[in-house]
C-alpha atoms as a PDB file:
ATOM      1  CA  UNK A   1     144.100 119.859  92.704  1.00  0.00           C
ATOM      2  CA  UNK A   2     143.268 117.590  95.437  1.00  0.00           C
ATOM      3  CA  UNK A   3     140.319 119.998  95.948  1.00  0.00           C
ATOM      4  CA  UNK A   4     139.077 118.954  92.457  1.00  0.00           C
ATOM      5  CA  UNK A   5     139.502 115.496  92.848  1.00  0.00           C
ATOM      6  CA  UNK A   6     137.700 115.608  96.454  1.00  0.00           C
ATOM      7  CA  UNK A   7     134.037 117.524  94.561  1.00  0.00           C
ATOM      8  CA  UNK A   8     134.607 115.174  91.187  1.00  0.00           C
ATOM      9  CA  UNK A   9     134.489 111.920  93.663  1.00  0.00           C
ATOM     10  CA  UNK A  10     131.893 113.270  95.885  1.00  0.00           C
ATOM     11  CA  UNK A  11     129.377 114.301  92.677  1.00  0.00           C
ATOM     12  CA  UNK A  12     130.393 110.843  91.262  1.00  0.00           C
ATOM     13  CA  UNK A  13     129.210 109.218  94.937  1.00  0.00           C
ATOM     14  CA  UNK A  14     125.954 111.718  94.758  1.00  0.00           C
ATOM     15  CA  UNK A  15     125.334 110.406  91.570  1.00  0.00           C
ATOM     16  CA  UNK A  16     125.462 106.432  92.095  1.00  0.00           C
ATOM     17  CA  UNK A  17     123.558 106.908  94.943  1.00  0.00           C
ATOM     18  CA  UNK A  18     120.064 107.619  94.065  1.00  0.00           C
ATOM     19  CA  UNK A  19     120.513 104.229  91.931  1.00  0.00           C
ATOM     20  CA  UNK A  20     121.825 101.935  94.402  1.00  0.00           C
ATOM     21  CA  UNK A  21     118.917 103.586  96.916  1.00  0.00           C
ATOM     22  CA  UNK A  22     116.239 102.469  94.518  1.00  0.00           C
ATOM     23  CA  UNK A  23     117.760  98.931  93.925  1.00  0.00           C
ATOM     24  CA  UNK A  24     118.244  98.398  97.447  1.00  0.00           C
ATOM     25  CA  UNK A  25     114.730  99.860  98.136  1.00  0.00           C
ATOM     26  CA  UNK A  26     113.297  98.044  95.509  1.00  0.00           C
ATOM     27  CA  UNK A  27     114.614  94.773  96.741  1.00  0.00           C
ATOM     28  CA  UNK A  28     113.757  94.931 100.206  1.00  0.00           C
ATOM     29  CA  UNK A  29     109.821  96.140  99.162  1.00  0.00           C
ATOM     30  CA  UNK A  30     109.707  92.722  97.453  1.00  0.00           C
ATOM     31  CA  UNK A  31     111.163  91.426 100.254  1.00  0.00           C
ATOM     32  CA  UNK A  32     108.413  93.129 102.467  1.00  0.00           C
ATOM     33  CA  UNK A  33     105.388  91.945  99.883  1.00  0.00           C
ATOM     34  CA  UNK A  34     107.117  88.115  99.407  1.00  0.00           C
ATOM     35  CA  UNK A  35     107.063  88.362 103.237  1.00  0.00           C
ATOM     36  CA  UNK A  36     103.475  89.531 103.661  1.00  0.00           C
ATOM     37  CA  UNK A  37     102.063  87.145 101.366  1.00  0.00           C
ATOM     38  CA  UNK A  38     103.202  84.349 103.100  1.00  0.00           C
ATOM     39  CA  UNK A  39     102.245  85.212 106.211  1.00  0.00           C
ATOM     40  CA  UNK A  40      98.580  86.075 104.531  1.00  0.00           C
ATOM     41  CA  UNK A  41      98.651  82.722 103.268  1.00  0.00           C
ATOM     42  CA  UNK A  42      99.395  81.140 106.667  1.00  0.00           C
ATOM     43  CA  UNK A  43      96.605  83.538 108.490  1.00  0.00           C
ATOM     44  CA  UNK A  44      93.879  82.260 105.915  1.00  0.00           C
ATOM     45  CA  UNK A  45      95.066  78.159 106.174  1.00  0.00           C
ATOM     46  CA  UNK A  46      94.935  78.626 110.487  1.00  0.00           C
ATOM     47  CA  UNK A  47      91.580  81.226 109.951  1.00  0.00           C
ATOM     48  CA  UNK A  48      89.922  77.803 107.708  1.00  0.00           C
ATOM     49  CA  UNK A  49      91.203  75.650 109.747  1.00  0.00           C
ATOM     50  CA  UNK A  50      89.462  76.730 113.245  1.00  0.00           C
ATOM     51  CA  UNK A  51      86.178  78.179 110.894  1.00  0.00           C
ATOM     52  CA  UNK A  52      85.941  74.351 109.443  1.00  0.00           C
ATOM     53  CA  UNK A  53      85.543  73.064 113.406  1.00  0.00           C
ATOM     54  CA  UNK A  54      82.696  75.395 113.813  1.00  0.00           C
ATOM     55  CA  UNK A  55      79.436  73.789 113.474  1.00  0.00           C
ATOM     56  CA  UNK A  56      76.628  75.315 111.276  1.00  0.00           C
ATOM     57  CA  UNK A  57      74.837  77.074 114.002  1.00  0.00           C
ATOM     58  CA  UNK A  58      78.204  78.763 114.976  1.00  0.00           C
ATOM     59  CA  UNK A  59      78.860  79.709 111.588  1.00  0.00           C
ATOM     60  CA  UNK A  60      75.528  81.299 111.230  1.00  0.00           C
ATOM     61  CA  UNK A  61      76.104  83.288 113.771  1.00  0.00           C
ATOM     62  CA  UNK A  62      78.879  84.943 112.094  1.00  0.00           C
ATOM     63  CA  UNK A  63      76.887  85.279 109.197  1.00  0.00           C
ATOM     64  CA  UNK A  64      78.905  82.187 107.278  1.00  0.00           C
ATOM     65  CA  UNK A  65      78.051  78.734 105.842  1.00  0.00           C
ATOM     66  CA  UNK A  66      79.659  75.360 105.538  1.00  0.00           C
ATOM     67  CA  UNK A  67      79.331  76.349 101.908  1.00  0.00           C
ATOM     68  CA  UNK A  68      81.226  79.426 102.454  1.00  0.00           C
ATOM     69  CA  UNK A  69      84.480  78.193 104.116  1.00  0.00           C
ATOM     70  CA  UNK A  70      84.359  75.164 101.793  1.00  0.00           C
ATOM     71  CA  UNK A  71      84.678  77.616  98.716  1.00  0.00           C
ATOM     72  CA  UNK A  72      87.325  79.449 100.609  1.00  0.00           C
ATOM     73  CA  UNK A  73      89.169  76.635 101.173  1.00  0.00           C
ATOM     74  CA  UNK A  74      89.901  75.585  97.222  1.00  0.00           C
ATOM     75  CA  UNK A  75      93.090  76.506  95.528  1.00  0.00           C
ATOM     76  CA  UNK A  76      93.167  79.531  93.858  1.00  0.00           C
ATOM     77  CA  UNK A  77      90.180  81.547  94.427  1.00  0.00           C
ATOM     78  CA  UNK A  78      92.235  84.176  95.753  1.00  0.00           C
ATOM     79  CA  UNK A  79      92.262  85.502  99.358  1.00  0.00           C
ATOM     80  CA  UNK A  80      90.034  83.464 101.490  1.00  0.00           C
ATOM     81  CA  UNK A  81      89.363  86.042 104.040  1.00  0.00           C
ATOM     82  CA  UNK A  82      88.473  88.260 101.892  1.00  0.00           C
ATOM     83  CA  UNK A  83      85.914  86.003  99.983  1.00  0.00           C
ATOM     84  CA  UNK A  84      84.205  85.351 103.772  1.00  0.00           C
ATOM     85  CA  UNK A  85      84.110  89.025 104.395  1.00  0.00           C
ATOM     86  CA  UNK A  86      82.143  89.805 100.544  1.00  0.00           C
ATOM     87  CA  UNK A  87      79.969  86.854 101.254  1.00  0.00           C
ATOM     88  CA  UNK A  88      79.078  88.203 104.663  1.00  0.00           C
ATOM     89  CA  UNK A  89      78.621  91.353 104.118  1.00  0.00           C
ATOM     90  CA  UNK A  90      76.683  90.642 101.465  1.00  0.00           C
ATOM     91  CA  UNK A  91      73.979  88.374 103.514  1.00  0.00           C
ATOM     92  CA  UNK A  92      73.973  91.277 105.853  1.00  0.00           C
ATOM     93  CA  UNK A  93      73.125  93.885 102.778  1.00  0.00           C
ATOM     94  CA  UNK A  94      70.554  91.765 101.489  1.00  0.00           C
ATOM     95  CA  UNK A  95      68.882  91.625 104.928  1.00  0.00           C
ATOM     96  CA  UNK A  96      69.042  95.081 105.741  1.00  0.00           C
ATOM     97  CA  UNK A  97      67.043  95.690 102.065  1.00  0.00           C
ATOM     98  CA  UNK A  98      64.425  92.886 103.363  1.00  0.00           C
ATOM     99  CA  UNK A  99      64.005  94.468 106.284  1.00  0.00           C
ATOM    100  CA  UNK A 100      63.464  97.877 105.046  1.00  0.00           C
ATOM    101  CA  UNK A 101      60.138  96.553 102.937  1.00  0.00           C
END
């Protein structure tokens, strides 16, 4: 009988498992994401920070305005890194097309 009792409490275990995996995994991947965001956030302030001491010539040269870092700077437009990237990438796009006629 103790046999039985042994496979009915280990299938029970088995069972509850998979559950409390999920829930466990499921709280530390927001834990992960919560953590990841805020050091995003942090990279972007210090990443506008040192871009806004650049002057325009130094900017230029990495294919970026005042303008740019100015609209990457205001509250809720997203990731400002990413908006830099598009807006640079897209200069260099539009130059490669200019060149090519």
């Amino acid at each position: 009988m103790d046999h039985c009792l042994t496979e009915t409490a280990e299938a029970e275990t088995e069972a509850r498992t998979p559950w409390i995996a999920r829930a466990v995994a499921s709280i530390a991947a927001f834990g992960a994401d919560l953590r990841a965001g805020l050091s995003r956030g942090a990279m972007n302030r210090r990443v506008l920070q040192r871009l806004s001491t650049l002057t325009e010539r130094e900017l230029k040269d990495i294919g970026l305005t005042p303008q740019d870092v100015a609209d990457a700077g205001v509250p809720g437009t997203g990731d400002a890194i990413l908006l830099l990237v598009g807006r640079r990438d897209a200069r260099r796009r539009t130059r490669a097309v200019i060149r090519r006629w």
